[in-house]
C-alpha atoms as a PDB file:
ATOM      1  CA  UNK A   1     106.528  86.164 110.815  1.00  0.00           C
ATOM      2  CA  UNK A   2     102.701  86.912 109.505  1.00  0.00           C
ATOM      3  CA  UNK A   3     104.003  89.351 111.453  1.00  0.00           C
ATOM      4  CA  UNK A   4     105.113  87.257 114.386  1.00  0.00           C
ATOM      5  CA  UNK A   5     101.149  86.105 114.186  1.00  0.00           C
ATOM      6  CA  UNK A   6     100.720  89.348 115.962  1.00  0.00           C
ATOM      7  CA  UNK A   7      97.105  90.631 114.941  1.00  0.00           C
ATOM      8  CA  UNK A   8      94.133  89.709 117.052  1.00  0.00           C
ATOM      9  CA  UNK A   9      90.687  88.445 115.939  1.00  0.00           C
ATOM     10  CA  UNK A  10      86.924  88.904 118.025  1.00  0.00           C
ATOM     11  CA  UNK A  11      84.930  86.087 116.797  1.00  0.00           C
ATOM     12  CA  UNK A  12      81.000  86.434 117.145  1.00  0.00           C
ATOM     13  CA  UNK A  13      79.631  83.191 115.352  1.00  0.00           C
ATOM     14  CA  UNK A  14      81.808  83.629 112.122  1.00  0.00           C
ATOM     15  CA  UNK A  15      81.562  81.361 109.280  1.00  0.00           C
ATOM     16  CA  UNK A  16      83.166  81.656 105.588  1.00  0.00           C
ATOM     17  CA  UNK A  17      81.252  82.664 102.961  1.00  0.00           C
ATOM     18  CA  UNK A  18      80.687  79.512 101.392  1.00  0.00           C
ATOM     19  CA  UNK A  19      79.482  78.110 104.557  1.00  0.00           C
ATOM     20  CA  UNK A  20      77.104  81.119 104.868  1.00  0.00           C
ATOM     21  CA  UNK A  21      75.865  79.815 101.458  1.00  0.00           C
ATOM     22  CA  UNK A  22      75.436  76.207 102.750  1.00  0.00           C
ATOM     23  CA  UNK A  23      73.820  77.896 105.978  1.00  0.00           C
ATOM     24  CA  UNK A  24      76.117  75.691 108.032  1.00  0.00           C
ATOM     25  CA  UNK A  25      77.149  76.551 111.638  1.00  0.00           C
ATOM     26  CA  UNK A  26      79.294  78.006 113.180  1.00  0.00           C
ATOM     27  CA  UNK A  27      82.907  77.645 112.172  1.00  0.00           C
ATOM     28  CA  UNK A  28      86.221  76.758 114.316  1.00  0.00           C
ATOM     29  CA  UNK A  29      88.172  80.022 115.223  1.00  0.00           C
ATOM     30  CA  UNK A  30      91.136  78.785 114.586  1.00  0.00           C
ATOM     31  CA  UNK A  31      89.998  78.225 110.713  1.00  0.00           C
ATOM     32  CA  UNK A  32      88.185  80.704 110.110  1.00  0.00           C
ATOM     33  CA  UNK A  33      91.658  83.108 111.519  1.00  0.00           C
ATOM     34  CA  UNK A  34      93.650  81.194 108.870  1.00  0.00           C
ATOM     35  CA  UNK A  35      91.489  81.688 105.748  1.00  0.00           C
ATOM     36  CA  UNK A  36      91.077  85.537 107.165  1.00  0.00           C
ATOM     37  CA  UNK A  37      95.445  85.457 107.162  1.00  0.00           C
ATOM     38  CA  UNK A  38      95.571  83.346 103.257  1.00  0.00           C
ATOM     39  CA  UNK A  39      93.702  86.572 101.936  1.00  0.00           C
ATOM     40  CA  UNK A  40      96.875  88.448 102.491  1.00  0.00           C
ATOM     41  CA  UNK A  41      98.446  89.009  99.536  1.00  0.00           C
ATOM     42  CA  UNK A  42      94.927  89.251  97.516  1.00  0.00           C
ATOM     43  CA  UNK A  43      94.155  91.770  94.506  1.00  0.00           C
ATOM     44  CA  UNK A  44      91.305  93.960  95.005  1.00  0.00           C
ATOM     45  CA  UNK A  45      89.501  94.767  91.821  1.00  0.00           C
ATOM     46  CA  UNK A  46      88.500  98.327  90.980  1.00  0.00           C
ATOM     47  CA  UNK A  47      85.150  98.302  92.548  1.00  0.00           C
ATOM     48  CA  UNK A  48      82.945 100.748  92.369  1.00  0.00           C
ATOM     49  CA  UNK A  49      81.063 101.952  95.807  1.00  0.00           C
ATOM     50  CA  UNK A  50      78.521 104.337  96.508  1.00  0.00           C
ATOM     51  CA  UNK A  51      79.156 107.402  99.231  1.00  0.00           C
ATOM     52  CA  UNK A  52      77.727 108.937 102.057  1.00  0.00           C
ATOM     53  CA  UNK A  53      75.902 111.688  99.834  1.00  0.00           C
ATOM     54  CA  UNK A  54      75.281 108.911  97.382  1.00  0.00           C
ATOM     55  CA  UNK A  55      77.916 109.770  95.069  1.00  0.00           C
ATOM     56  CA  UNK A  56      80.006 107.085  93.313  1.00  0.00           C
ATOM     57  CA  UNK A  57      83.376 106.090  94.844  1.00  0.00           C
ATOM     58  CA  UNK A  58      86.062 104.157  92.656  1.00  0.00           C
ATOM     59  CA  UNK A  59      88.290 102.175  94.661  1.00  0.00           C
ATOM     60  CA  UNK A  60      90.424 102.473  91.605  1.00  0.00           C
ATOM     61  CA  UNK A  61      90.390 106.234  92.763  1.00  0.00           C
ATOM     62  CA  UNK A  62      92.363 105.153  95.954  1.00  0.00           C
ATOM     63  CA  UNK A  63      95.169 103.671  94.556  1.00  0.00           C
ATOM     64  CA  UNK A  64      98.539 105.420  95.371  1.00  0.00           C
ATOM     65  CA  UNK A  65      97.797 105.434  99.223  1.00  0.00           C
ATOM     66  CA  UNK A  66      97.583 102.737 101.819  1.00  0.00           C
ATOM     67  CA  UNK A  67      93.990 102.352 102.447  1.00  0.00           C
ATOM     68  CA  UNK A  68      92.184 100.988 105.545  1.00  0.00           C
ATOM     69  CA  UNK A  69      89.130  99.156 105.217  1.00  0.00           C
ATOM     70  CA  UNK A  70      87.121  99.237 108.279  1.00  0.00           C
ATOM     71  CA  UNK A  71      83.992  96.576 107.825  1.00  0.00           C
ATOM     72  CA  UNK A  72      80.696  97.496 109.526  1.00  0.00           C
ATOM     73  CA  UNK A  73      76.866  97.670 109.362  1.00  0.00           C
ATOM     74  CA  UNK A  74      75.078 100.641 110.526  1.00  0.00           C
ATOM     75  CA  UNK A  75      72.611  99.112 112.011  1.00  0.00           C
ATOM     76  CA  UNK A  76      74.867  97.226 114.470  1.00  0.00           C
ATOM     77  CA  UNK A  77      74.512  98.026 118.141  1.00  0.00           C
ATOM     78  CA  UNK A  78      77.444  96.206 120.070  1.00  0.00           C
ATOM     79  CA  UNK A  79      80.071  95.543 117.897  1.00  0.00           C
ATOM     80  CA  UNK A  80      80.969  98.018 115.057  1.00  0.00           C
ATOM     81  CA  UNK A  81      80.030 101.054 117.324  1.00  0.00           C
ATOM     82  CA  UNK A  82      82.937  99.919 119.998  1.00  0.00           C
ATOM     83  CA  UNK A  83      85.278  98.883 116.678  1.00  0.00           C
ATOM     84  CA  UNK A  84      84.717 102.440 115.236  1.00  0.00           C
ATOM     85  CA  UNK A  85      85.460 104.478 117.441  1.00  0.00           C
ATOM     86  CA  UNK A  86      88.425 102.881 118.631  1.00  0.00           C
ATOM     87  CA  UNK A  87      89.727 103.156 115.306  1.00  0.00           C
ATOM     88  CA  UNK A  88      89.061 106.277 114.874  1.00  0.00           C
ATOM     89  CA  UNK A  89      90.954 107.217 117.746  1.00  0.00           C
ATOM     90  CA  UNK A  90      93.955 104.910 116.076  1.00  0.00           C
ATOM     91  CA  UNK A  91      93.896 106.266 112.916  1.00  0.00           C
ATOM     92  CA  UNK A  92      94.286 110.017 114.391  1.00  0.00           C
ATOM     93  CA  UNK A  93      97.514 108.816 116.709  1.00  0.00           C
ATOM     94  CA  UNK A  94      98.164 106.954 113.118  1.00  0.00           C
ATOM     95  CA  UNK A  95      97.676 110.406 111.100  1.00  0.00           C
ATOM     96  CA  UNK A  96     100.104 112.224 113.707  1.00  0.00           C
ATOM     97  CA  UNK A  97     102.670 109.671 113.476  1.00  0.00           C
ATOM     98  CA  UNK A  98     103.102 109.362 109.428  1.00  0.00           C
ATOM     99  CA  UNK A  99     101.130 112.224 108.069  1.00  0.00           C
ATOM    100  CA  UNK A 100      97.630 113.042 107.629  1.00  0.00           C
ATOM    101  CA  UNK A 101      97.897 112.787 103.800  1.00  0.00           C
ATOM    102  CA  UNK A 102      99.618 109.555 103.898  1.00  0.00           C
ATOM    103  CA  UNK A 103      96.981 107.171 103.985  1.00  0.00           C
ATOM    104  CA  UNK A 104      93.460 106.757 103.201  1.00  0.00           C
ATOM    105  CA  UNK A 105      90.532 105.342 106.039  1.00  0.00           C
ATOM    106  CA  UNK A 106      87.384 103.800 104.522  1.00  0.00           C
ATOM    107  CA  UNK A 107      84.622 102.626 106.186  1.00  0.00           C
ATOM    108  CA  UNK A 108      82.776  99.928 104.293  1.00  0.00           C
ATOM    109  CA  UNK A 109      78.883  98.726 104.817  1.00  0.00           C
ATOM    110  CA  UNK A 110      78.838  95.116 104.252  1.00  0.00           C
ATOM    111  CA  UNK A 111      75.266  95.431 104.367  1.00  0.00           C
ATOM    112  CA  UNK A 112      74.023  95.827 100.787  1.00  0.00           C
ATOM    113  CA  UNK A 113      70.281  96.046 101.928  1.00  0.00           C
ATOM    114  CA  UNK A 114      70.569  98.068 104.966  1.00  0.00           C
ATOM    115  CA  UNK A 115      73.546 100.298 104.389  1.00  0.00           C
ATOM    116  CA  UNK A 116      71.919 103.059 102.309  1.00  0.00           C
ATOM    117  CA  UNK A 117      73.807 106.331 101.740  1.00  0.00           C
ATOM    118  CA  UNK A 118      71.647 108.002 104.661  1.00  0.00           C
ATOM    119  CA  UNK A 119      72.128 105.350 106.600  1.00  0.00           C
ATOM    120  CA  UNK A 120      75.920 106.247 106.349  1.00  0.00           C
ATOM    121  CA  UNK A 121      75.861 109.220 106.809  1.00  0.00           C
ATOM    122  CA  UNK A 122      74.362 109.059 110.313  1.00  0.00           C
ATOM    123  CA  UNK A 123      76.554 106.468 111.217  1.00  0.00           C
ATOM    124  CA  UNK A 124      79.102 108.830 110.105  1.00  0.00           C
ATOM    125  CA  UNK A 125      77.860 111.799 111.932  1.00  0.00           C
ATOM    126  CA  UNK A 126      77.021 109.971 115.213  1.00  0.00           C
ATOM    127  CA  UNK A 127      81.324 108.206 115.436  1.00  0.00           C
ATOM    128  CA  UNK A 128      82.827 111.480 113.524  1.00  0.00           C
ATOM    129  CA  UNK A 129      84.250 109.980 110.961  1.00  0.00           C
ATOM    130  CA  UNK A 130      83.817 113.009 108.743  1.00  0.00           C
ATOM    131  CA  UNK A 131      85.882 115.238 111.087  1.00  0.00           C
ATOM    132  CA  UNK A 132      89.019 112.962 110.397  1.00  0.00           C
ATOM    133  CA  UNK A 133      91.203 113.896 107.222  1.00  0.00           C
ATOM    134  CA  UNK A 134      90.762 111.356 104.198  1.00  0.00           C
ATOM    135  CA  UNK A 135      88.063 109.405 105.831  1.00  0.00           C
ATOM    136  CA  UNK A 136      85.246 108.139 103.503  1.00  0.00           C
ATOM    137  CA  UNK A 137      82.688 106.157 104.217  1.00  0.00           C
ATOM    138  CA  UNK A 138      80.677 103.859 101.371  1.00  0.00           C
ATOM    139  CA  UNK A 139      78.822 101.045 100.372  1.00  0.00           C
ATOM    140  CA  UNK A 140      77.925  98.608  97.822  1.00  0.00           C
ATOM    141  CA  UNK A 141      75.631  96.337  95.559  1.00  0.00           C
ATOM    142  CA  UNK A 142      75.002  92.923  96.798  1.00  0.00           C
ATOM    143  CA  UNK A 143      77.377  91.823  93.993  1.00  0.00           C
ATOM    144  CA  UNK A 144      80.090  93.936  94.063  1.00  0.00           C
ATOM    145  CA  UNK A 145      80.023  93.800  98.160  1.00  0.00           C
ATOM    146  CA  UNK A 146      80.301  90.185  97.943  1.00  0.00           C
ATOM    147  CA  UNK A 147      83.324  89.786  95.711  1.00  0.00           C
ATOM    148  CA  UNK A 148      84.781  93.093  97.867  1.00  0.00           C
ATOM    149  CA  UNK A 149      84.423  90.963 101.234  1.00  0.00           C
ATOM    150  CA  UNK A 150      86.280  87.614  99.355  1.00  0.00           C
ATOM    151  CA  UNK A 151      89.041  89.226  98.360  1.00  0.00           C
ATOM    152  CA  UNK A 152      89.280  90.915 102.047  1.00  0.00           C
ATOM    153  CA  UNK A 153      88.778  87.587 103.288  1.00  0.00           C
ATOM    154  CA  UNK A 154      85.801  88.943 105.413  1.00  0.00           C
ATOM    155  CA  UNK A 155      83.393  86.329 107.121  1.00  0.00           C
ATOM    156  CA  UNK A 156      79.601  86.795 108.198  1.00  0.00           C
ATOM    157  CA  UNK A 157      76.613  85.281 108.206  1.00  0.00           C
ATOM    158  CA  UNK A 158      73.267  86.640 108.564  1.00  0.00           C
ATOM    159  CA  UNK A 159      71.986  86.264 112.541  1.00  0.00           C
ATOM    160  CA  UNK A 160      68.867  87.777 114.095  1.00  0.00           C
ATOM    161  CA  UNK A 161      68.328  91.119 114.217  1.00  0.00           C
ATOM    162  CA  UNK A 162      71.747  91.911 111.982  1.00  0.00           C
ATOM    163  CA  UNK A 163      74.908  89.700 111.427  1.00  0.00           C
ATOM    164  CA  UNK A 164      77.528  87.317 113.108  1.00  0.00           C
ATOM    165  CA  UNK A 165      80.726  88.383 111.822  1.00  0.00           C
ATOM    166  CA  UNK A 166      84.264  88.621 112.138  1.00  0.00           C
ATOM    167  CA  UNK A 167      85.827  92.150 113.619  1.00  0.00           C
ATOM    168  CA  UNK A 168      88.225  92.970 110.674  1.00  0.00           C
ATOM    169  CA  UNK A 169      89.785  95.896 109.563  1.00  0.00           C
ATOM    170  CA  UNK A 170      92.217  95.137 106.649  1.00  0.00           C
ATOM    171  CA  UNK A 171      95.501  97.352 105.492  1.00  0.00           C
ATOM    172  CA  UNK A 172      95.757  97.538 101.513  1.00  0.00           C
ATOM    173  CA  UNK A 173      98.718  98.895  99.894  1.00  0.00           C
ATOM    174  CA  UNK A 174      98.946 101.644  97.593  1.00  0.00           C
ATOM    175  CA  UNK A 175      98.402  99.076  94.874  1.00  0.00           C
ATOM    176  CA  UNK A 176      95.104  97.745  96.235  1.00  0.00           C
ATOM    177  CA  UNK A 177      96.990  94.475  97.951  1.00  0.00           C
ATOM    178  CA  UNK A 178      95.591  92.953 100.972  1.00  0.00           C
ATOM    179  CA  UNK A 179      98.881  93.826 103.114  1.00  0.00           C
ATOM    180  CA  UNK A 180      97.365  93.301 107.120  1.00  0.00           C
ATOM    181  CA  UNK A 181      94.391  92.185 108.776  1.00  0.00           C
ATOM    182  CA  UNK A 182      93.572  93.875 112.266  1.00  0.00           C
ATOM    183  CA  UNK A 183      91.466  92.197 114.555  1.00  0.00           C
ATOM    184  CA  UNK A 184      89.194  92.836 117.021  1.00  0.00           C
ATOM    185  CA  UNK A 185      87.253  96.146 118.707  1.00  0.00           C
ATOM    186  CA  UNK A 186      89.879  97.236 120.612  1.00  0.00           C
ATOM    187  CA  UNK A 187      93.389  96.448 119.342  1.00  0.00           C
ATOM    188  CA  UNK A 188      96.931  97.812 120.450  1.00  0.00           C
ATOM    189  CA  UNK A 189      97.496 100.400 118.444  1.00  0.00           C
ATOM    190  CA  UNK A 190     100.943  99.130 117.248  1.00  0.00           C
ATOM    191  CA  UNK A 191      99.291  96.379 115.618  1.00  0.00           C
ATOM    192  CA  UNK A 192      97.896  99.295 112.806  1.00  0.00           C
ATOM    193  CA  UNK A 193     100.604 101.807 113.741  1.00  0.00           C
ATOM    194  CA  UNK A 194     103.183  99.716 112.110  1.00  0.00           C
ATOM    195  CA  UNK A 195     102.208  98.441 108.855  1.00  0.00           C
ATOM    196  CA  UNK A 196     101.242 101.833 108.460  1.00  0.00           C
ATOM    197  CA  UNK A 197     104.341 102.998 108.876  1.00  0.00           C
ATOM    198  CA  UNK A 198     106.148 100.549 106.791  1.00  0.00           C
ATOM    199  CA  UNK A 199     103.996 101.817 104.112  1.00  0.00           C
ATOM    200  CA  UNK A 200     103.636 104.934 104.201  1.00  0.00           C
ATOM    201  CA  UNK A 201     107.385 105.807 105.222  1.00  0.00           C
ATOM    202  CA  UNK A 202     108.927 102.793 103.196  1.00  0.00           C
ATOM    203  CA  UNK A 203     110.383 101.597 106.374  1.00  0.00           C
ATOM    204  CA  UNK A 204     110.472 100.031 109.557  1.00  0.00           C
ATOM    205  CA  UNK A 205     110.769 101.891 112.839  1.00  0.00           C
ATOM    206  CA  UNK A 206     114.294 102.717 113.572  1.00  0.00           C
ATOM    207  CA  UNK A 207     113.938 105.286 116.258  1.00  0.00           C
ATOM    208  CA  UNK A 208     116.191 104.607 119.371  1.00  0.00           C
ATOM    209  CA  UNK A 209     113.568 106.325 121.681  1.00  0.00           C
ATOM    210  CA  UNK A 210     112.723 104.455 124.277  1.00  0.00           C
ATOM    211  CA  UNK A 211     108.734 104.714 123.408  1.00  0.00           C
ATOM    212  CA  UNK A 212     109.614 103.458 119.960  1.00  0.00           C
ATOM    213  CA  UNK A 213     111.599 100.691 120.761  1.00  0.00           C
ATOM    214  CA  UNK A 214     109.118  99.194 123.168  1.00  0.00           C
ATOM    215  CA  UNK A 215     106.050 100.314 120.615  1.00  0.00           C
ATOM    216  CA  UNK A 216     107.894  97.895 118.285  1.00  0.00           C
ATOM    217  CA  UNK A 217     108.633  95.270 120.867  1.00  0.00           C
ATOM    218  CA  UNK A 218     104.742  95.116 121.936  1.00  0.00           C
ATOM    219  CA  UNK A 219     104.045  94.546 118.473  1.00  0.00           C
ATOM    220  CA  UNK A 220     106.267  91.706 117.773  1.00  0.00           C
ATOM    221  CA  UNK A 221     105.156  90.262 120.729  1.00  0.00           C
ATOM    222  CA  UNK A 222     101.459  90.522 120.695  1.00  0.00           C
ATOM    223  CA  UNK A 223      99.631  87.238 120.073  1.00  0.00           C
ATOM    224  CA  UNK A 224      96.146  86.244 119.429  1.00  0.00           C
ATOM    225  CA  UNK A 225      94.799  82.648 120.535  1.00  0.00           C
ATOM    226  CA  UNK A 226      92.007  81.851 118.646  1.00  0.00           C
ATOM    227  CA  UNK A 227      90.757  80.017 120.948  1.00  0.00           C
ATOM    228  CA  UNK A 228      89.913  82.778 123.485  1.00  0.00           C
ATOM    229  CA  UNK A 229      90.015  85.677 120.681  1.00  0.00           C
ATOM    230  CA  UNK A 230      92.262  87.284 123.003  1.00  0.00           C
ATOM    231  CA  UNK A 231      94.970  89.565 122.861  1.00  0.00           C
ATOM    232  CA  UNK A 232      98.591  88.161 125.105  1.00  0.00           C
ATOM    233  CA  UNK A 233     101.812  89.623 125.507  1.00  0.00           C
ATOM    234  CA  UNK A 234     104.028  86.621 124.796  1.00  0.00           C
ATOM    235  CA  UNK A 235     107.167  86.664 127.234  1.00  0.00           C
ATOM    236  CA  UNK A 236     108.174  83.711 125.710  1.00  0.00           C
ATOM    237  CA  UNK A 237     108.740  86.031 122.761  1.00  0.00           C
ATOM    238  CA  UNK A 238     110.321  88.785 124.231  1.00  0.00           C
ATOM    239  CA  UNK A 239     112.632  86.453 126.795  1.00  0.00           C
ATOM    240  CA  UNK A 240     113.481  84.991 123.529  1.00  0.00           C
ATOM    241  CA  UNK A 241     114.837  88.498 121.371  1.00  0.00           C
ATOM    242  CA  UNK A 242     116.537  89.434 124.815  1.00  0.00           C
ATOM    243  CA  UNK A 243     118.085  86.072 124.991  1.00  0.00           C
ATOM    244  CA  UNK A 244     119.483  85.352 121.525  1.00  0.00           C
ATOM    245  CA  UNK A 245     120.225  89.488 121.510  1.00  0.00           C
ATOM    246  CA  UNK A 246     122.493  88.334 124.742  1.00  0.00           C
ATOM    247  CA  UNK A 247     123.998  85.500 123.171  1.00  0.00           C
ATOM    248  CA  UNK A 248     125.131  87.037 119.831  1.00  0.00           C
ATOM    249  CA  UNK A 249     127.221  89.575 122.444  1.00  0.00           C
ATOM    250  CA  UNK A 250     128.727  86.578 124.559  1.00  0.00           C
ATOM    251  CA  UNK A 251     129.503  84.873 120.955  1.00  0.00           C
ATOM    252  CA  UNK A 252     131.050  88.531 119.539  1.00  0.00           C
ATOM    253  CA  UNK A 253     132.972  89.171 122.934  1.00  0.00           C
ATOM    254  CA  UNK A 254     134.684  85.515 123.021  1.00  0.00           C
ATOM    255  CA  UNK A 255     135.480  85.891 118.941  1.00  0.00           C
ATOM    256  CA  UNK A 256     137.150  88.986 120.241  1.00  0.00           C
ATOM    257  CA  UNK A 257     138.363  87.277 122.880  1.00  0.00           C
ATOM    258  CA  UNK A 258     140.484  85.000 121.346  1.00  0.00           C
ATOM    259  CA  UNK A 259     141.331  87.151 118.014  1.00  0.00           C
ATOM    260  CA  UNK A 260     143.397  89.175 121.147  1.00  0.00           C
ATOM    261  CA  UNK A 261     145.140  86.132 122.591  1.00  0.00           C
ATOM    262  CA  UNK A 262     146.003  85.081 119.037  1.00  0.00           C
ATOM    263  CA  UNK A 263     147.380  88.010 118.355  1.00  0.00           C
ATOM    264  CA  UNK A 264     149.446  88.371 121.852  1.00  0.00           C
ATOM    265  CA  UNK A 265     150.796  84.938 121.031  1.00  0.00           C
ATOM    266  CA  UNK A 266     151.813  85.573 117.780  1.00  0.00           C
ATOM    267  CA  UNK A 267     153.852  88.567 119.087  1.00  0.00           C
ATOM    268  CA  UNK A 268     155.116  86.700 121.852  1.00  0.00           C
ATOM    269  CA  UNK A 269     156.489  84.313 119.157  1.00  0.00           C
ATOM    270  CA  UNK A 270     157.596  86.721 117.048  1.00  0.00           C
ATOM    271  CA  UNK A 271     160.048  88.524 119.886  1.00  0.00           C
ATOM    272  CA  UNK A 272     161.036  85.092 120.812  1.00  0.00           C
ATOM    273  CA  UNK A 273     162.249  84.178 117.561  1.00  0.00           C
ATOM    274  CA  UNK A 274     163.944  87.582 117.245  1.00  0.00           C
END
């Protein structure tokens, strides 16, 4: 699985970035989800942002964590407010869960014109981002931003009044490798809760609880159409685990099955032949 497909995408008149060079229209969802999905895997280079209070952030700095990369522009109005603050309440149930030390959250300005350290900090100040442990917030040159946003796999275009884009926030690993793209303003917070997990703890959930075992569940069997830029539970999933987890037991109780009659037969001849 990529996992399972299971990551969602909101689509608001995205393009790639070569097309935003060509000023071409608007691109298929379905494409632009896949070249969003082949930047998983990617390098990040050791950019160099600039802060809130204007002071320079290395990316380089952040290696050693999982960092999440939530892409906005301050001066957004719909969107990126609605994104924001739902991740912010994800990555607090995300902080409880793994540790508050265990990650990294950075909130990037793709807007190299607009997205000025004051800027930043009162978008900062007006979601709370500051209040959240290991939460930065930065921005960059319109060079460094644009290689940034490639190897992310990020697509905008320029729109009036602010920017088209795709709702991404993207997982790296402690090495600075493009590990999960989350999609959407309001995702299920399994979707981030469990890459998180399997990088910050080294491991998959193996909890028998109850709320764990259907946490991971919902997350192998949450689907995105592209089409709609919808989130879907897919049954068909789930009826499928349930089903194959049924017929490994029918398979393991007749192998057991007939391992007993062979061995009451071979007794049977034995005390026959005695």
């Amino acid at each position: 699985m990529a996992p399972l497909r299971a990551l969602a995408i909101v689509l608001l008149g995205i393009v790639t970035p070569s097309a935003v060079l060509a000023a071409s229209g608007k691109l298929d969802a379905e494409v632009a989800y896949e070249e969003s999905q082949a930047a998983i895997g990617n390098q990040t280079a050791d950019h160099v942002f600039t802060d809130h209070r204007g002071r320079t952030l290395a990316l380089a700095d952040l290696r050693g964590k999982p960092v999440v990369v939530a892409l906005v522009f301050t001066s957004c109005a719909t969107v990126c407010p609605l994104t924001t603050d739902h991740l912010r309440d994800a990555i607090v149930a995300a902080q409880k869960a793994v540790g508050g030390d265990a990650f990294t959250t950075l909130t990037f300005g793709f807007d190299a014109s607009g997205d000025r350290p004051a800027q930043l900090a009162g978008f900062a100040g007006t979601h709370r981002l500051l209040e959240v442990p290991n939460w930065l917030i930065a921005s960059a040159d319109p060079a460094t931003t644009e290689a940034f946003l490639s190897e992310l796999g990020f697509s905008f275009r320029t729109a009036a009044g602010g920017f088209d884009h795709v709702t991404q926030t993207t997982i790296l690993d402690a090495g600075g490798r493009v590990y999960r793209q989350v999609y959407g303003d309001t995702f299920p917070l399994p979707v981030l809760m469990e890459p998180l997990k399997e990088l910050a703890l080294g491991t998959v959930t193996r909890s028998v609880a109850p709320a764990d075992l259907w946490d991971r569940v919902a997350f192998l069997c949450t689907v995105y159409n592209p089409l709609t830029g919808a989130y879907r539970f897919d049954y068909g999933i789930f009826f499928g685990i349930f089903f194959g987890a049924v017929s490994l037991i029918l398979t393991g109780f007749v192998i057991v099955r007939l391992w007993l009659e062979r061995r009451r037969a071979l007794k049977t001849s034995q005390s026959g032949t005695a």
